[in-house]
N, C-alpha and C. Protein backbone atom coordinates (compact mmCIF):
# COMPACT_ATOMS: atom_id res chain seq x y z
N UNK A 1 0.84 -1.18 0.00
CA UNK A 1 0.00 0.00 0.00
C UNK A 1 0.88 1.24 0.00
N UNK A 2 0.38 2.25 -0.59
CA UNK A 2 1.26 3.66 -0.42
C UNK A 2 0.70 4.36 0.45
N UNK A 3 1.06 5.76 0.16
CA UNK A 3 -0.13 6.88 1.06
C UNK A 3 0.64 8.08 0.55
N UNK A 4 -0.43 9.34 0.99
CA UNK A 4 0.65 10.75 0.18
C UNK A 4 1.70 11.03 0.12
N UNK A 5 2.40 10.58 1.32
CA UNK A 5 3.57 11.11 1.50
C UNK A 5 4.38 10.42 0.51
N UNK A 6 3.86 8.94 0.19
CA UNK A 6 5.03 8.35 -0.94
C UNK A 6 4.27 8.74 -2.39
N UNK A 7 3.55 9.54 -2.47
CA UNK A 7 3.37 10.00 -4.17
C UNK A 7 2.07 9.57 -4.22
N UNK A 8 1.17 8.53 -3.93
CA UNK A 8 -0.14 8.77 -4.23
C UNK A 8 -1.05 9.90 -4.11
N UNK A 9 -1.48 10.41 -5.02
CA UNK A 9 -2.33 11.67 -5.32
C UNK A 9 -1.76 12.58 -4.82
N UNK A 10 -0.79 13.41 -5.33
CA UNK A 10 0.30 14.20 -4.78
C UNK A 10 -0.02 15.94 -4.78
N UNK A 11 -1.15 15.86 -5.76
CA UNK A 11 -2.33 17.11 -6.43
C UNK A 11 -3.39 16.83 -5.86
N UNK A 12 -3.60 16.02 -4.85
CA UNK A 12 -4.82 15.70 -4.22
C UNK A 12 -5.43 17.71 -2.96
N UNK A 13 -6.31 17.95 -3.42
CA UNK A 13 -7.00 19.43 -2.26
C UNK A 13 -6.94 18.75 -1.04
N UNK A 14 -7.25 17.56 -0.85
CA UNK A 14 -7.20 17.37 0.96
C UNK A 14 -5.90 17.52 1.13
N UNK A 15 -5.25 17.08 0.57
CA UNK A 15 -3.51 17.11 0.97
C UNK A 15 -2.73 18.54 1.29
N UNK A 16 -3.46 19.32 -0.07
CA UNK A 16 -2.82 20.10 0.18
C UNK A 16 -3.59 21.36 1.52
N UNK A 17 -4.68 20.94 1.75
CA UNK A 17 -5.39 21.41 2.77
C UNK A 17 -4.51 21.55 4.00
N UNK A 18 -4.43 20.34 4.21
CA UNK A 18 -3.47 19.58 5.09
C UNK A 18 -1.99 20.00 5.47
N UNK A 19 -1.39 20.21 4.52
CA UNK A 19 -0.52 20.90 4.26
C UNK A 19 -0.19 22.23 4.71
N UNK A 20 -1.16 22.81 4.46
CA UNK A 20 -0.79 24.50 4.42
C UNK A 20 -1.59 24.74 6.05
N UNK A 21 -2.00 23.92 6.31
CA UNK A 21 -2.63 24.18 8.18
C UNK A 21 -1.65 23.93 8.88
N UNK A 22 -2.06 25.05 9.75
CA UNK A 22 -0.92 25.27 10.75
C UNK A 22 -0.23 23.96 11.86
N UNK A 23 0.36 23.35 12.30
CA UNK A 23 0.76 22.31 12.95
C UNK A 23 1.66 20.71 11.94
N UNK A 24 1.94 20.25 12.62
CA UNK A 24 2.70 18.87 12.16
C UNK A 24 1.60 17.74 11.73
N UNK A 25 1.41 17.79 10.33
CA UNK A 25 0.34 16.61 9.88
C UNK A 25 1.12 15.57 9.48
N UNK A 26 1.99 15.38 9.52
CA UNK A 26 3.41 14.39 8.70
C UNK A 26 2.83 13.10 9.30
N UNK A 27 3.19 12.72 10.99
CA UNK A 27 2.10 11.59 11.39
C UNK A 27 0.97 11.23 10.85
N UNK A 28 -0.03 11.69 10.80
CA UNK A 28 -1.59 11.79 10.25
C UNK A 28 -1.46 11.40 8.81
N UNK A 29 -0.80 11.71 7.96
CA UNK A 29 -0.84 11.68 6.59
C UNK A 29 0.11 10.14 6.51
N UNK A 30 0.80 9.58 7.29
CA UNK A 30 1.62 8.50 6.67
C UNK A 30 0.96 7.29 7.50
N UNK A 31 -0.89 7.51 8.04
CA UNK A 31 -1.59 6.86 8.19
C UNK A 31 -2.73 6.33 7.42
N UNK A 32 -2.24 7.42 6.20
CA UNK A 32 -3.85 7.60 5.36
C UNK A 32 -3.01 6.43 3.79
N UNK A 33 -3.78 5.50 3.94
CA UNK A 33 -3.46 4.53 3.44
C UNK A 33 -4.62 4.06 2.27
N UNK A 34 -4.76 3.62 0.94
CA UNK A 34 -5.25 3.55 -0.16
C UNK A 34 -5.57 2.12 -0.68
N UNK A 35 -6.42 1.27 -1.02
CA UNK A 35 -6.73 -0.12 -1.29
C UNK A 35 -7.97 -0.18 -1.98
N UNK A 36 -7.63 -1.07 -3.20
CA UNK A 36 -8.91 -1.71 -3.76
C UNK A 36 -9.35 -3.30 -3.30
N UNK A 37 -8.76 -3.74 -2.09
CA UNK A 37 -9.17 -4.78 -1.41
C UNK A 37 -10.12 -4.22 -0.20
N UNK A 38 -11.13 -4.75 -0.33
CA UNK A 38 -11.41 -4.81 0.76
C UNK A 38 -10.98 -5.33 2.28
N UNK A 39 -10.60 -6.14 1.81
CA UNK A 39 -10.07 -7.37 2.72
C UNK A 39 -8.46 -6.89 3.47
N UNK A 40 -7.81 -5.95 2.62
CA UNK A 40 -6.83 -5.87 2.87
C UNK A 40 -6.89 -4.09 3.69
N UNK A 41 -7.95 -3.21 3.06
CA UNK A 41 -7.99 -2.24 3.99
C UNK A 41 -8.82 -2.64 5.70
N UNK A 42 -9.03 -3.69 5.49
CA UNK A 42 -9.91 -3.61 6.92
C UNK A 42 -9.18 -4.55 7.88
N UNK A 43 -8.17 -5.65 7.61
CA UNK A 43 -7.90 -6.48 8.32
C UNK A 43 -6.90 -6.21 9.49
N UNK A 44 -6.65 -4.63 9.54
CA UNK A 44 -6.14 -3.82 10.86
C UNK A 44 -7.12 -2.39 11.43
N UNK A 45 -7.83 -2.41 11.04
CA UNK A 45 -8.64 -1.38 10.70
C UNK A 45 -9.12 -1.29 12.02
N UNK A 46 -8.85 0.57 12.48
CA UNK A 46 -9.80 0.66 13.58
C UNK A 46 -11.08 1.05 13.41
N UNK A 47 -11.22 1.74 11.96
CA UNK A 47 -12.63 2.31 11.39
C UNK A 47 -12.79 2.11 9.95
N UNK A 48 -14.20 1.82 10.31
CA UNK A 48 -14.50 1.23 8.58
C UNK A 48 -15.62 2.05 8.13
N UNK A 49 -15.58 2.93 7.28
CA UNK A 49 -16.93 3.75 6.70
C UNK A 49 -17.57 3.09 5.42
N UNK A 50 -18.68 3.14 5.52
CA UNK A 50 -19.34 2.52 4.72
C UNK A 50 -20.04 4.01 3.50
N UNK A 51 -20.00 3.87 2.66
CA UNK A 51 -20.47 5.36 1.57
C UNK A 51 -21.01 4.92 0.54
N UNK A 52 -22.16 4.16 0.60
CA UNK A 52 -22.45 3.85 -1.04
C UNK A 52 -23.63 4.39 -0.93
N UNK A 53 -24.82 4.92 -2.24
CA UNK A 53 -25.91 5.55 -2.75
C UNK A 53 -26.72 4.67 -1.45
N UNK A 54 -28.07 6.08 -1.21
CA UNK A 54 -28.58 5.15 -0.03
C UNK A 54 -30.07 4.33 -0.96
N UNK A 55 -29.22 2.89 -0.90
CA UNK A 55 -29.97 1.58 -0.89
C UNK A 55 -29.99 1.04 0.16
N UNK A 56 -31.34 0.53 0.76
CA UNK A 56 -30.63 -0.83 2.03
C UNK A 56 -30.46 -2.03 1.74
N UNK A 57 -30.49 -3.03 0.32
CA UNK A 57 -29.77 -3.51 -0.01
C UNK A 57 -28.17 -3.83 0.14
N UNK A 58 -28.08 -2.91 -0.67
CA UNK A 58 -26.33 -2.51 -1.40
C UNK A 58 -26.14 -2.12 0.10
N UNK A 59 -26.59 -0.93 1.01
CA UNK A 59 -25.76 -1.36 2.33
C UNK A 59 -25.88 -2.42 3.14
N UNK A 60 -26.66 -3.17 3.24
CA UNK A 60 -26.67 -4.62 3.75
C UNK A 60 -25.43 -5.17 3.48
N UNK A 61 -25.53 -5.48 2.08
CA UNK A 61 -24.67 -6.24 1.65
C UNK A 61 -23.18 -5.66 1.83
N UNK A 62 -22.87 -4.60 1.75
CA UNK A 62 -21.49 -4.13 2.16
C UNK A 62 -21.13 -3.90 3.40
N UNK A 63 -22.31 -3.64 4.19
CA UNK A 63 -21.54 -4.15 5.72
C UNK A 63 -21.64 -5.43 6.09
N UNK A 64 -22.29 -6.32 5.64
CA UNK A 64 -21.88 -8.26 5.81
C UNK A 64 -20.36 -8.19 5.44
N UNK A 65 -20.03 -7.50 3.65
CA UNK A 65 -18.72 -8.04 3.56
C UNK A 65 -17.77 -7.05 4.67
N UNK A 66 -18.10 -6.20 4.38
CA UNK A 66 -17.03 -5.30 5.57
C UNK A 66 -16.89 -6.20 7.20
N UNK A 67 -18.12 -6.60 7.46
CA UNK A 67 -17.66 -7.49 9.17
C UNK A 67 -17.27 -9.00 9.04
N UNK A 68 -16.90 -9.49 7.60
CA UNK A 68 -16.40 -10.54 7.35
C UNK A 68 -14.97 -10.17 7.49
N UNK A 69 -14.31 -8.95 7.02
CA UNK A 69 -12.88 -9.10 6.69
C UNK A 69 -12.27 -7.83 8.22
N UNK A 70 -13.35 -7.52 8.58
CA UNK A 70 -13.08 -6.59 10.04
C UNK A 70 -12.45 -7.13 11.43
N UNK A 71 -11.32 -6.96 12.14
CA UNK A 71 -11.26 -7.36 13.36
C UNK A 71 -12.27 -7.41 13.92
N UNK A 72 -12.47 -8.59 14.93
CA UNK A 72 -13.76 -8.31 15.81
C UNK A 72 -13.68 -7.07 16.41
């Protein structure tokens, strides 16, 4: 996995948000971590957000898979 600080989305506005605010974000940012696994963003995960169009379907079904691959 990468994260901003190693070059993913390097033109990204949150970043540079981030950036230009006052204090040390260097910690914070080399936490923010990027995955098209599911499985692989959640299997340390202290928080898992769920964001899809509101169906209760489609969210059903994505929080089953999300508490399949979630620490208890």
């Amino acid at each position: 996995m990468t994260n901003h600080e190693n070059g993913e989305n390097p033109k990204s506005p949150v970043l540079a948000n981030i950036r230009s605010a006052k204090g040390n974000f260097a910690p914070f940012l080399q936490k923010i971590h990027y995955t098209v696994s599911m499985a692989d963003g959640l299997k340390n995960a202290d928080l898992g957000i769920e964001a899809v169009f509101e169906r209760l379907e489609v969210k059903q079904d994505i929080m089953e898979q999300m508490e399949k691959c979630a620490p208890k």
